[in-house]
Protein backbone atom coordinates (compact mmCIF):
# COMPACT_ATOMS: atom_id res chain seq x y z
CA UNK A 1 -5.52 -40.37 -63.68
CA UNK A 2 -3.27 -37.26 -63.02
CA UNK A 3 -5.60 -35.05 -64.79
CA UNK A 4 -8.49 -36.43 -62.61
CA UNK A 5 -6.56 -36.03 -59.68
CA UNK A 6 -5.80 -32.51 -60.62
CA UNK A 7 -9.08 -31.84 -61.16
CA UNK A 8 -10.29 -32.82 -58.00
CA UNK A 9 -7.86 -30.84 -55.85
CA UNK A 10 -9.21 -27.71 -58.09
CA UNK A 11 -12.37 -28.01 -57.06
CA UNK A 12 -11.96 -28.94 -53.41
CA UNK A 13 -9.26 -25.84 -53.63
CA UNK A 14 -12.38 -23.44 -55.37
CA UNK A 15 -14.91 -25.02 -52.45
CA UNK A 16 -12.57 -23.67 -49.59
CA UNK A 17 -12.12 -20.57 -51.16
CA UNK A 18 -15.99 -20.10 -51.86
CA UNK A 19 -16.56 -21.15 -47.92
CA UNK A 20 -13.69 -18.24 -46.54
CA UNK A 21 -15.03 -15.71 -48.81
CA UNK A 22 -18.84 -16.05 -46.68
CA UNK A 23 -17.30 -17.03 -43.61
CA UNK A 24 -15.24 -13.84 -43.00
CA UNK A 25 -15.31 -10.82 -45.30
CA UNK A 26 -14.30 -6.90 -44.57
CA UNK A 27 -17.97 -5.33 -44.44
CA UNK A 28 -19.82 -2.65 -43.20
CA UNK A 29 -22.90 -3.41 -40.94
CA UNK A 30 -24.97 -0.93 -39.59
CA UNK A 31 -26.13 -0.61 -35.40
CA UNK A 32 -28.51 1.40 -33.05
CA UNK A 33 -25.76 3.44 -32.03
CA UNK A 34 -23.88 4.08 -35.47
CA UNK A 35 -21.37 2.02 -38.36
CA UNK A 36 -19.62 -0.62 -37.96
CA UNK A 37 -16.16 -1.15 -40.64
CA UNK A 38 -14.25 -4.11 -40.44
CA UNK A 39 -13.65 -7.97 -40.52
CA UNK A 40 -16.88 -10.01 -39.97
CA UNK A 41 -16.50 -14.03 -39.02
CA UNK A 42 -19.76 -15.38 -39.38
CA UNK A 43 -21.62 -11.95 -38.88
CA UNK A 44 -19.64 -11.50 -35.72
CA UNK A 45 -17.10 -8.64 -35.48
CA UNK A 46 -13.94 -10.28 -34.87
CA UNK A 47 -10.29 -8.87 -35.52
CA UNK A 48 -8.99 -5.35 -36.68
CA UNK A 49 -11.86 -2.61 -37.60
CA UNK A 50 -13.56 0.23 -36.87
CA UNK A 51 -16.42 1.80 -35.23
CA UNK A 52 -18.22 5.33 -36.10
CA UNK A 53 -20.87 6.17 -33.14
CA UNK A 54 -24.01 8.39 -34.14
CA UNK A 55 -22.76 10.90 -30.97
CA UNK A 56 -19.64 11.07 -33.19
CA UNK A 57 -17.28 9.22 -30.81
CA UNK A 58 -14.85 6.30 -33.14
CA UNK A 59 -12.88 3.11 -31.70
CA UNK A 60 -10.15 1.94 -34.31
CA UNK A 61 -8.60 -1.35 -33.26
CA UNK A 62 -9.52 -5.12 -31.86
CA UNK A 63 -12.74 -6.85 -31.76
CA UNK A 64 -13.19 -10.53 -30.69
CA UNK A 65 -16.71 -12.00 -30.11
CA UNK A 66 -18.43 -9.34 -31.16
CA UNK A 67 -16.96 -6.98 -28.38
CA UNK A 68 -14.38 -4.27 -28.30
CA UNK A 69 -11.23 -7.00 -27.16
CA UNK A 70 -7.11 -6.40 -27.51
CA UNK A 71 -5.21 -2.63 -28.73
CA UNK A 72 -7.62 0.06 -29.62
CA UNK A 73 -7.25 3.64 -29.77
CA UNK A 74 -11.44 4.99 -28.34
CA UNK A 75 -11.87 8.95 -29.42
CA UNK A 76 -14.21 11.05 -28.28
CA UNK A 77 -16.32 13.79 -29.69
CA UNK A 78 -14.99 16.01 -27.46
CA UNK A 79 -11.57 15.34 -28.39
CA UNK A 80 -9.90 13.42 -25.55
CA UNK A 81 -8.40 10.04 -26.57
CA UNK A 82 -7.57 7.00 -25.10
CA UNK A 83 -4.91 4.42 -26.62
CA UNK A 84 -4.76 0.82 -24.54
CA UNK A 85 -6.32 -2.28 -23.77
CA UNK A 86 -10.07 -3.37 -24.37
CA UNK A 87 -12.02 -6.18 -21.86
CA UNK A 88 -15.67 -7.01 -23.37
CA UNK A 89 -16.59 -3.44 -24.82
CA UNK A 90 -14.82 -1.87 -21.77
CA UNK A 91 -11.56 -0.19 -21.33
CA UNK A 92 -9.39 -2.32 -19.26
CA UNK A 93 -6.10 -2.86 -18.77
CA UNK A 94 -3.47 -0.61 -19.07
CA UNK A 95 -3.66 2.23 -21.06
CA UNK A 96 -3.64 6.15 -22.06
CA UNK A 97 -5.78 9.01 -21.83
CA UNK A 98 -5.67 12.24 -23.54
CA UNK A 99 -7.36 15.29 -22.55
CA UNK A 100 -7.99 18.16 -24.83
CA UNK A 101 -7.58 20.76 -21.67
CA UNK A 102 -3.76 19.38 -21.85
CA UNK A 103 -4.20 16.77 -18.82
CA UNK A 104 -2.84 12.87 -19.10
CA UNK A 105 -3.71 9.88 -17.22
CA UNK A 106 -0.93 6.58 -17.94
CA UNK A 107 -1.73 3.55 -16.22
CA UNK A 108 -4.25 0.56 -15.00
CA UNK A 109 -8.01 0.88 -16.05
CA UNK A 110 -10.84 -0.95 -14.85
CA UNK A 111 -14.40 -1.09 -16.10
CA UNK A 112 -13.88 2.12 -18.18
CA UNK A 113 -12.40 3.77 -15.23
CA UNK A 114 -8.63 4.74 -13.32
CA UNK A 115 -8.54 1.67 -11.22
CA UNK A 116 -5.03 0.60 -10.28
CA UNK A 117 -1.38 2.20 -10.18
CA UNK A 118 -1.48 5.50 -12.67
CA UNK A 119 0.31 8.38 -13.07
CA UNK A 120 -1.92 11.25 -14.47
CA UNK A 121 -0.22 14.82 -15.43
CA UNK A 122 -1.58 18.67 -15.60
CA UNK A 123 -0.32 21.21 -17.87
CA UNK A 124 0.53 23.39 -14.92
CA UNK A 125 3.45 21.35 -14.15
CA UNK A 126 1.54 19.27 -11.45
CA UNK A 127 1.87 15.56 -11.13
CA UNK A 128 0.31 12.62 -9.34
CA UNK A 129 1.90 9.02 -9.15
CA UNK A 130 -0.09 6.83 -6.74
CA UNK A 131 -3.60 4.36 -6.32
CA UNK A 132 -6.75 5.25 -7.95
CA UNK A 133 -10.41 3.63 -7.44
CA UNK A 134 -13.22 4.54 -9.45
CA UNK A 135 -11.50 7.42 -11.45
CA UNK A 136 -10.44 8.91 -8.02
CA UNK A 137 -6.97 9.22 -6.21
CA UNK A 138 -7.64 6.75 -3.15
CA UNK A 139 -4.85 5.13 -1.56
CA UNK A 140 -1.26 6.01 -1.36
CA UNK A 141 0.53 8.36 -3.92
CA UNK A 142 2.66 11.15 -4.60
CA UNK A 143 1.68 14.92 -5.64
CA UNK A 144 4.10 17.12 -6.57
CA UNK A 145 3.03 20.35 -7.30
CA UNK A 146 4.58 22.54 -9.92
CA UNK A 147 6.96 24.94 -7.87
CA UNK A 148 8.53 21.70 -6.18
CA UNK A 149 6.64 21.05 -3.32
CA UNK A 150 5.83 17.35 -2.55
CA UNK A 151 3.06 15.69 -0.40
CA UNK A 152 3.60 11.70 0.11
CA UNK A 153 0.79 9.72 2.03
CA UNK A 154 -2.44 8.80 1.79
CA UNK A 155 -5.84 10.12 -0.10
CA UNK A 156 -9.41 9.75 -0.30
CA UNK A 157 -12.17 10.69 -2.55
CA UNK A 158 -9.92 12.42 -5.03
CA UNK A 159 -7.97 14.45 -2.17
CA UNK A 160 -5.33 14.44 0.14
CA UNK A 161 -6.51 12.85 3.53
CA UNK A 162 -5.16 10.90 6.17
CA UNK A 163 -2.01 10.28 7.31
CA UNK A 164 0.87 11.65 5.26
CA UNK A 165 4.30 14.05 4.51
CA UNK A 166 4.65 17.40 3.21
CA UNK A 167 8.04 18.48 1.67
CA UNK A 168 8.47 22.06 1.22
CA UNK A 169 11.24 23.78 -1.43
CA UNK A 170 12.31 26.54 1.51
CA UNK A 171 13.34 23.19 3.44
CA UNK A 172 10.22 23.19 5.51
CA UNK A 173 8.44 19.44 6.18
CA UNK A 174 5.02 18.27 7.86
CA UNK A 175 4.20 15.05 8.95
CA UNK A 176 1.13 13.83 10.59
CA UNK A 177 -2.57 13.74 9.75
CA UNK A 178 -4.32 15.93 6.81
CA UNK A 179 -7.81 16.33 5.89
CA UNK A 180 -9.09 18.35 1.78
CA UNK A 181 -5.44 18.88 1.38
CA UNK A 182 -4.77 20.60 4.59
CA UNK A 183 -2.84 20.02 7.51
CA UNK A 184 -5.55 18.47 9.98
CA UNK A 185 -4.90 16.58 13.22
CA UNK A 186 -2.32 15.45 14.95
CA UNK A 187 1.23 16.71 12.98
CA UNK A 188 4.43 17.86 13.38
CA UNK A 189 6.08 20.95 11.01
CA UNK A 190 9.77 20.80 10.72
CA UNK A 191 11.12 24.52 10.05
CA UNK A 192 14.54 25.09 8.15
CA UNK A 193 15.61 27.18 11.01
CA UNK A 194 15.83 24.52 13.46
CA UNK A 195 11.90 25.41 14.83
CA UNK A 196 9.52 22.67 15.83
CA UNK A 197 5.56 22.90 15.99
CA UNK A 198 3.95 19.51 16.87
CA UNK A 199 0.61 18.86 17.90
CA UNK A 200 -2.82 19.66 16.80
CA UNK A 201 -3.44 21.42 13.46
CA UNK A 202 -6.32 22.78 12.13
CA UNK A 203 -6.76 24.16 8.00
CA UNK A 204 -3.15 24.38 7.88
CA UNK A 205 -2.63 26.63 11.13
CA UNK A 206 -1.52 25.37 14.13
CA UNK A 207 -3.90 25.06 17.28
CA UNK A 208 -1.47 23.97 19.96
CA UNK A 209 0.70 21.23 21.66
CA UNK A 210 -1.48 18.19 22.92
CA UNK A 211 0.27 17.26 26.10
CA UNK A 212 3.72 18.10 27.40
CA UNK A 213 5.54 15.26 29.02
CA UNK A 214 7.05 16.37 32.09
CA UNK A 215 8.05 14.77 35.49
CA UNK A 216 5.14 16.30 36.91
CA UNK A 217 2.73 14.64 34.80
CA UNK A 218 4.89 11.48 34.89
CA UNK A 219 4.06 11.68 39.14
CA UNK A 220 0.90 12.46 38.61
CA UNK A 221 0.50 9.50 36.86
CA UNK A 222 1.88 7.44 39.62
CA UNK A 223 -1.01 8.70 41.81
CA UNK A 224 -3.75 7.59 39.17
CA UNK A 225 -5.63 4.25 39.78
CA UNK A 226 -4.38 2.70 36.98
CA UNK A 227 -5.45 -1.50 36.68
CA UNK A 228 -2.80 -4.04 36.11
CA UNK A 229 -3.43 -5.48 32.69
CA UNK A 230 -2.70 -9.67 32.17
CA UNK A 231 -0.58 -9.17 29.08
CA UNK A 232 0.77 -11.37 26.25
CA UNK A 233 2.74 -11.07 23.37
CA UNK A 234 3.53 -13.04 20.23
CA UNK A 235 6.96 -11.40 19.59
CA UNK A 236 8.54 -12.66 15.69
CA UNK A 237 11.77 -11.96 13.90
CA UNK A 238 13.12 -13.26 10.48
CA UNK A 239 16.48 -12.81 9.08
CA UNK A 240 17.65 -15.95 8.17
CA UNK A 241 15.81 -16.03 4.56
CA UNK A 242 16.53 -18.61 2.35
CA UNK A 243 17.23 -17.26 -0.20
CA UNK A 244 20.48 -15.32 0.82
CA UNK A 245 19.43 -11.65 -0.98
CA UNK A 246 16.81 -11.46 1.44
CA UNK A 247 18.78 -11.48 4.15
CA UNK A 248 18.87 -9.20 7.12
CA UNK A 249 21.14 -8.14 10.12
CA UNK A 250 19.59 -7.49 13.16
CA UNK A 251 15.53 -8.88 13.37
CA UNK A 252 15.99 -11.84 15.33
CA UNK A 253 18.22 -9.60 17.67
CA UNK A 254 15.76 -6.89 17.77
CA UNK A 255 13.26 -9.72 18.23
CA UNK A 256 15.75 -11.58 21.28
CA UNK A 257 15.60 -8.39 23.05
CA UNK A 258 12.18 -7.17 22.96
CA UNK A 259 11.29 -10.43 24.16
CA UNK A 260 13.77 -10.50 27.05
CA UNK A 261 12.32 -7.13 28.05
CA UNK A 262 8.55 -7.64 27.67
CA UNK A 263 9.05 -10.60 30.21
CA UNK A 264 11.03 -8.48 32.68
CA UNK A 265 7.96 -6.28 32.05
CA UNK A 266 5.63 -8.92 33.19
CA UNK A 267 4.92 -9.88 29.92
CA UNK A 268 3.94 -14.14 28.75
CA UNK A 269 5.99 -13.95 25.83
CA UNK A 270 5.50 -16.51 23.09
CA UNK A 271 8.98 -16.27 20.79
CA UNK A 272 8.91 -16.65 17.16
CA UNK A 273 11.95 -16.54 15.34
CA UNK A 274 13.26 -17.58 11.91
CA UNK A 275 10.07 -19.35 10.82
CA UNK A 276 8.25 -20.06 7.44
CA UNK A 277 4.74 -19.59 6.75
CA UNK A 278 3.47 -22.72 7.95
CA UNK A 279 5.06 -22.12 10.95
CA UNK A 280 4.36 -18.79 11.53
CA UNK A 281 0.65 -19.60 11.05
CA UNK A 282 0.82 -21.98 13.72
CA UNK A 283 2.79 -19.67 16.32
CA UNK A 284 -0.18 -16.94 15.68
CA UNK A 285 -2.56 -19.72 16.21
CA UNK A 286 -0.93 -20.53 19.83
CA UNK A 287 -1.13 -16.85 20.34
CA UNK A 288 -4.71 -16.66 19.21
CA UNK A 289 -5.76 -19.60 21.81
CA UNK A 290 -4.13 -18.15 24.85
CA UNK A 291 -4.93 -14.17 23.83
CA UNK A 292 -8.26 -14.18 24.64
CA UNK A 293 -7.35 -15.42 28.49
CA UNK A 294 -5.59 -11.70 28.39
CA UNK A 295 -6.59 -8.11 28.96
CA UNK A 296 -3.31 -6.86 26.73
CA UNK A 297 -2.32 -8.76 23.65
CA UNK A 298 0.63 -7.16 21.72
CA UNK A 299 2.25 -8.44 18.49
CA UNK A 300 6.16 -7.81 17.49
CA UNK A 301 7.61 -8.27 14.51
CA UNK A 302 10.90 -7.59 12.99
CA UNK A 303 11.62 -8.52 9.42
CA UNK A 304 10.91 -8.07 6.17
CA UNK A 305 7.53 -6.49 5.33
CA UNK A 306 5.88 -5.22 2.10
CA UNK A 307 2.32 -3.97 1.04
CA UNK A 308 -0.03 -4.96 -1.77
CA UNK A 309 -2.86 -3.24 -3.15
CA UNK A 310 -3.38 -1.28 0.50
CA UNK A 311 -2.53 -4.63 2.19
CA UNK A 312 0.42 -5.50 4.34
CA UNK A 313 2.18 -8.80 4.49
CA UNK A 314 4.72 -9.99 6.78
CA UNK A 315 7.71 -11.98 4.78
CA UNK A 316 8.57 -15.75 6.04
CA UNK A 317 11.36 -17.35 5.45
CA UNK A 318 10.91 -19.50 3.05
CA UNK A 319 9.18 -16.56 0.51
CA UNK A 320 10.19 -16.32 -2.69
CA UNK A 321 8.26 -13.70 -5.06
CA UNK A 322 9.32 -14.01 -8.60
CA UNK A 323 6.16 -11.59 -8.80
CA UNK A 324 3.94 -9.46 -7.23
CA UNK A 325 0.95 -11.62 -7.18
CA UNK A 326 2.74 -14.25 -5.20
CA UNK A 327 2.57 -11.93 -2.19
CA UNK A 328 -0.88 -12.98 -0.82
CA UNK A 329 -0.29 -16.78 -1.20
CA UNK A 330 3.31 -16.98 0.35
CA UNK A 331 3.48 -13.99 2.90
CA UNK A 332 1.10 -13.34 6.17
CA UNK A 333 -1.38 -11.18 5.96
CA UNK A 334 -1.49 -8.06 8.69
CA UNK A 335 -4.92 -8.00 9.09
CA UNK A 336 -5.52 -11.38 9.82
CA UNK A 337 -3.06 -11.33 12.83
CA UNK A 338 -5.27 -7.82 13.70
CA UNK A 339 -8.77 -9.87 14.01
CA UNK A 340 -7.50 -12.83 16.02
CA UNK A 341 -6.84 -10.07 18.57
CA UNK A 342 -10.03 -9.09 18.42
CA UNK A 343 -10.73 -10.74 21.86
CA UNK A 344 -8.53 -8.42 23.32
CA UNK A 345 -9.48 -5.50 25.02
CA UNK A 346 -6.48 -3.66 24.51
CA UNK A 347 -4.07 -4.48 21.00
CA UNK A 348 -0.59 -3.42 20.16
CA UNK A 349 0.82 -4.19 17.21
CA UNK A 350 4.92 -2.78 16.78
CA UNK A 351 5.81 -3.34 13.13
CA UNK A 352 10.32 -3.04 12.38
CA UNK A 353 8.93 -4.25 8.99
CA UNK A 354 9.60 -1.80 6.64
CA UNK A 355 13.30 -2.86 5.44
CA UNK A 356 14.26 -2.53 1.59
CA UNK A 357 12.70 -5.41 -0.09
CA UNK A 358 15.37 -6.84 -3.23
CA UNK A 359 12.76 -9.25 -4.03
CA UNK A 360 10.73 -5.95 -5.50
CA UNK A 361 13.67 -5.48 -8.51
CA UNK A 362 12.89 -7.88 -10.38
CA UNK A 363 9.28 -7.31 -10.68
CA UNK A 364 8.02 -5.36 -13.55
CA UNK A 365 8.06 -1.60 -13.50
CA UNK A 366 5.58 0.47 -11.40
CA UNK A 367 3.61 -3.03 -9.43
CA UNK A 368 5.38 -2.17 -6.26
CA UNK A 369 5.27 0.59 -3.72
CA UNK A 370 8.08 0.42 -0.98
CA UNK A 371 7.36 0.59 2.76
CA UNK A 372 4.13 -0.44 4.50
CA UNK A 373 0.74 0.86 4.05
CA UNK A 374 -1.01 2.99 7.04
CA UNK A 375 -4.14 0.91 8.96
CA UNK A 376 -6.76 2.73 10.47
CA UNK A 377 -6.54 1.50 14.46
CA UNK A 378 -10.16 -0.31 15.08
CA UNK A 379 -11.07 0.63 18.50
CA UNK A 380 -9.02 -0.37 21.40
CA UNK A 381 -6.05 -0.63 19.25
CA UNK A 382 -2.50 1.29 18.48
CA UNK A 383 -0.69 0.46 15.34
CA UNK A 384 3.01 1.34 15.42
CA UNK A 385 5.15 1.36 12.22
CA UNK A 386 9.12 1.80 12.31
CA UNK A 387 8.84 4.63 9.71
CA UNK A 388 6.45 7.03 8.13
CA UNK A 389 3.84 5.15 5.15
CA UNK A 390 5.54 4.63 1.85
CA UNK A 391 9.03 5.00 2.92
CA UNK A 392 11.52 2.39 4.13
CA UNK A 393 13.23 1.58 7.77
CA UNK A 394 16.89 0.94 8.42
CA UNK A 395 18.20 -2.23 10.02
CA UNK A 396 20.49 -0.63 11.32
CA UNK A 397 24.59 -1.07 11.87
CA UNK A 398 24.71 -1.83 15.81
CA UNK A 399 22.86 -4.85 17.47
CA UNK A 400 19.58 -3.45 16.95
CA UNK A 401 17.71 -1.11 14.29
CA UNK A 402 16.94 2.32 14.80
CA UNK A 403 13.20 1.63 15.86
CA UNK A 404 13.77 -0.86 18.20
CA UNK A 405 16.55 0.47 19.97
CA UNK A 406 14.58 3.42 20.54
CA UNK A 407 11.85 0.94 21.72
CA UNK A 408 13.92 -0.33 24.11
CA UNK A 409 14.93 3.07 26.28
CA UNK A 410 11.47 3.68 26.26
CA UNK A 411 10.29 0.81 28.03
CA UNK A 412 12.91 1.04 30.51
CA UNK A 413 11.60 4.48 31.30
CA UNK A 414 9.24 3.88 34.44
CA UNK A 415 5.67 4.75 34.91
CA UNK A 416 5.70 5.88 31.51
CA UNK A 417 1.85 6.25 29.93
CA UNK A 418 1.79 4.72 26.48
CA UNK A 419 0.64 8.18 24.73
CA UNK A 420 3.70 9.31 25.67
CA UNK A 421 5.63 5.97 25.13
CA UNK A 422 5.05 6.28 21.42
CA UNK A 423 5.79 10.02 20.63
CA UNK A 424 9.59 9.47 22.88
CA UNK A 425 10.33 6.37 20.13
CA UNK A 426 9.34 8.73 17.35
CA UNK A 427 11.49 11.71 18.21
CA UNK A 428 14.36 9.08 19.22
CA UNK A 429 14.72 7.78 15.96
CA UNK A 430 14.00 10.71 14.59
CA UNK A 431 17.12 12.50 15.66
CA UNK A 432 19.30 9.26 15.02
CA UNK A 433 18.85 9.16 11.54
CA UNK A 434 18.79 13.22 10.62
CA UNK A 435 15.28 12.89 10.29
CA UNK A 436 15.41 10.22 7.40
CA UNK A 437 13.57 7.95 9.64
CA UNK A 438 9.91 9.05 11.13
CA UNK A 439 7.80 6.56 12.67
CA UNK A 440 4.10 6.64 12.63
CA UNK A 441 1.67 5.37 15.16
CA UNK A 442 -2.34 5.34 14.54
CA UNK A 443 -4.37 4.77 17.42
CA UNK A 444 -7.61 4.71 18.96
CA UNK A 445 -6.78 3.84 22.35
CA UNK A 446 -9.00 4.76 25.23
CA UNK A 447 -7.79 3.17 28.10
CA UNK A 448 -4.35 4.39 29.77
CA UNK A 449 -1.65 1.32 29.78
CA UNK A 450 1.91 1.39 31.35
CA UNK A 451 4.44 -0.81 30.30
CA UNK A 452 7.20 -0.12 33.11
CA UNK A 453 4.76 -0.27 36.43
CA UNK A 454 7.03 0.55 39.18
């Protein structure tokens, strides 16, 4: 009976065998496009092997239905290499690419292309850390160039353009608006000596000052028939997070006073403080209902605030992000507060929201970029941020932060036209914090406003 028993396990043993050996086997199967060498699961590539293309190209690494899926290492015939992750015969994922001219691109890839956070180097010395789309730099980044000089801010189509900051190594700086790499716009060029050139710039050479504010246009204002605007304002603060490391000084008493001043200012003031998603929803849906009965609608807030793939989000109290892709589901979205404005006919938006985030530590290396991203203004609106894109705001030691205490003398300043309103706060806080601080403003106002009628 043993020896029977014996038996049969042999055989049942030799059958199993006999069915692995057809089922998968390390072959070589010719294609259109050139020779296939590797493991084969029922005539499908599938696991570790290797491919040579007829245009002499060669991917070494992980197949899974058929497909180029997992680690591979993809060379070309001209010599450049890339080492990373494979999606359905694509590269994907994160990975490596190595240039025979000496270049390197590290970071997210998408549909064989830089899509994502990357960091891509020259052999010159130059460097680029920032947003790509579509192989392009498009987004918000860093370039330093080889001798030291630094541009932060925004690009498009592969160059520097839009709103952004220019560090020199003589101890020079530029902020404002650029255009292919060049100062172009509105800007301001800090000199080491002490020298200040702000206004409109045009291929890197300044044109002239826009508009000097002096009491002389500040009467002539007066004169001008200007209408009185029904305004409202949905004005927020949160500092009270639950979880304590969140935590923040002054934005519900940045948000106390703005609000006691917009309703000295004639303002209906609908006051938001300390609330958690839910409930902030439901205070921007009040503020939605009774906006449209307005000609002004501006929004406040002060708080935590933090940007995600070119979005911003406003940070309840309640929010906890373990990681990065939490931030859409548990924060409020920016733009959504921008189109229930839409009514309006004029929209200010005043954003203190650019305080450190701690949340950020924890999450994995290179998924976060600090500070707020810039919005263009849609037409009838002005967008003001508490610092300059990218970088980060104070809260401040006193009552109030930086920003909004420079907020604050300005609206007590009367007759004062809102183009000028704007610039005051930036050179304010400007000189407060030794220039560590710049706030930005994008607009496309048309339409003079006053906040201080007198």
């Amino acid at each position: 009976m043993r020896l029977l028993l014996l038996a049969i396990c042999l055989i049942c043993a030799n059958d199993i065998l006999a069915q692995e050996s057809v089922v998968t086997q390390i072959y070589r199967k010719t294609y259109t496009d050139g020779v296939y060498e590797g493991t084969l699961v029922n005539g499908v590539r599938e696991g570790q092997g290797t491919k040579y293309f007829t245009n002499g190209d060669k991917y070494v690494g992980e197949y899974k239905d058929d497909k180029r899926n997992g680690q591979g290492t993809y060379t070309w015939s001209s010599g450049n290499k890339y080492v990373g992750e494979f999606k359905d015969d694509k590269i994907d994922g994160q990975g490596t690419k190595y240039f025979t001219s000496g270049d390197k691109y590290v970071g997210e890839w998408k549909d064989d292309k830089f899509n994502g956070q990357g960091t891509y180097t020259w052999p010159n010395g130059h460097k680029y850390v920032g947003e790509y789309k579509d192989d392009e730099r498009n987004g918000h980044g860093t370039y330093t160039w080889s001798n030291g000089n630094k541009y932060v801010g925004e690009f498009k189509d592969d160059k520097i353009d839009g709103q952004g900051t220019k560090y020199f190594t003589n101890g020079d700086k530029y902020v404002g608006e650029f255009k292919d790499g060049k100062f172009n716009g509105q800007g301001t060029k800090y000199y080491k000596n002490g020298e200040v050139e702000s206004g409109i710039w045009e291929n890197d050479k300044f044109v002239g000052p826009i508009r000097k504010t002096t009491e002389e246009n500040v009467t002539n204002l007066k004169k001008r028939e200007i209408p009185h605007y029904r305004r409202i304002a949905l004005v927020m603060g949160n500092a009270e997070y639950e979880n304590e490391n969140y935590r923040l000084r002054n934005p519900v008493n940045d948000a106390t006073d703005v609000t006691k001043k917009l309703k000295v200012l004639g303002f209906k003031v609908i006051p938001s403080f300390n609330k958690s998603k839910q409930e902030m929803e439901q205070d921007i849906e009040q503020f939605r209902k009774q906006a449209s009965n307005y000609d002004v609608a501006l929004f406040y807030y002060s708080g935590h605030g933090i940007q995600c793939d070119g979005t911003n989000y406003l940070v309840p109290t309640d929010a906890e992000l373990p990681e990065k892709a939490y931030i859409q589901y548990r924060c409020v979205n920016v733009n959504m507060i921008l189109d229930l404005m839409d009514n309006c006919q004029m929209k200010i938006v005043i954003l203190d929201a650019c305080r450190n985030t701690p949340f950020a530590k924890s999450w994995n290396r290179g998924t976060y970029i600090k500070g707020l991203a810039t919005v263009n203004a849609s037409q009838g609106t002005l967008i003001a941020y508490a610092t300059s894109p990218g970088m980060v705001a104070a809260d401040g030691t006193g009552r109030n932060s930086p920003y909004t205490s420079a907020l604050l003398q300005a609206f007590d300043v009367p007759n004062l036209s809102i183009f000028y309103l704007f610039p005051r706060v930036t050179a304010n806080v400007r000189e407060n914090t030794n220039g560590e601080q710049v706030p930005w403003t994008s607009s496309s106002l048309t339409e003079e406003f006053i906040f201080n009628e007198q």
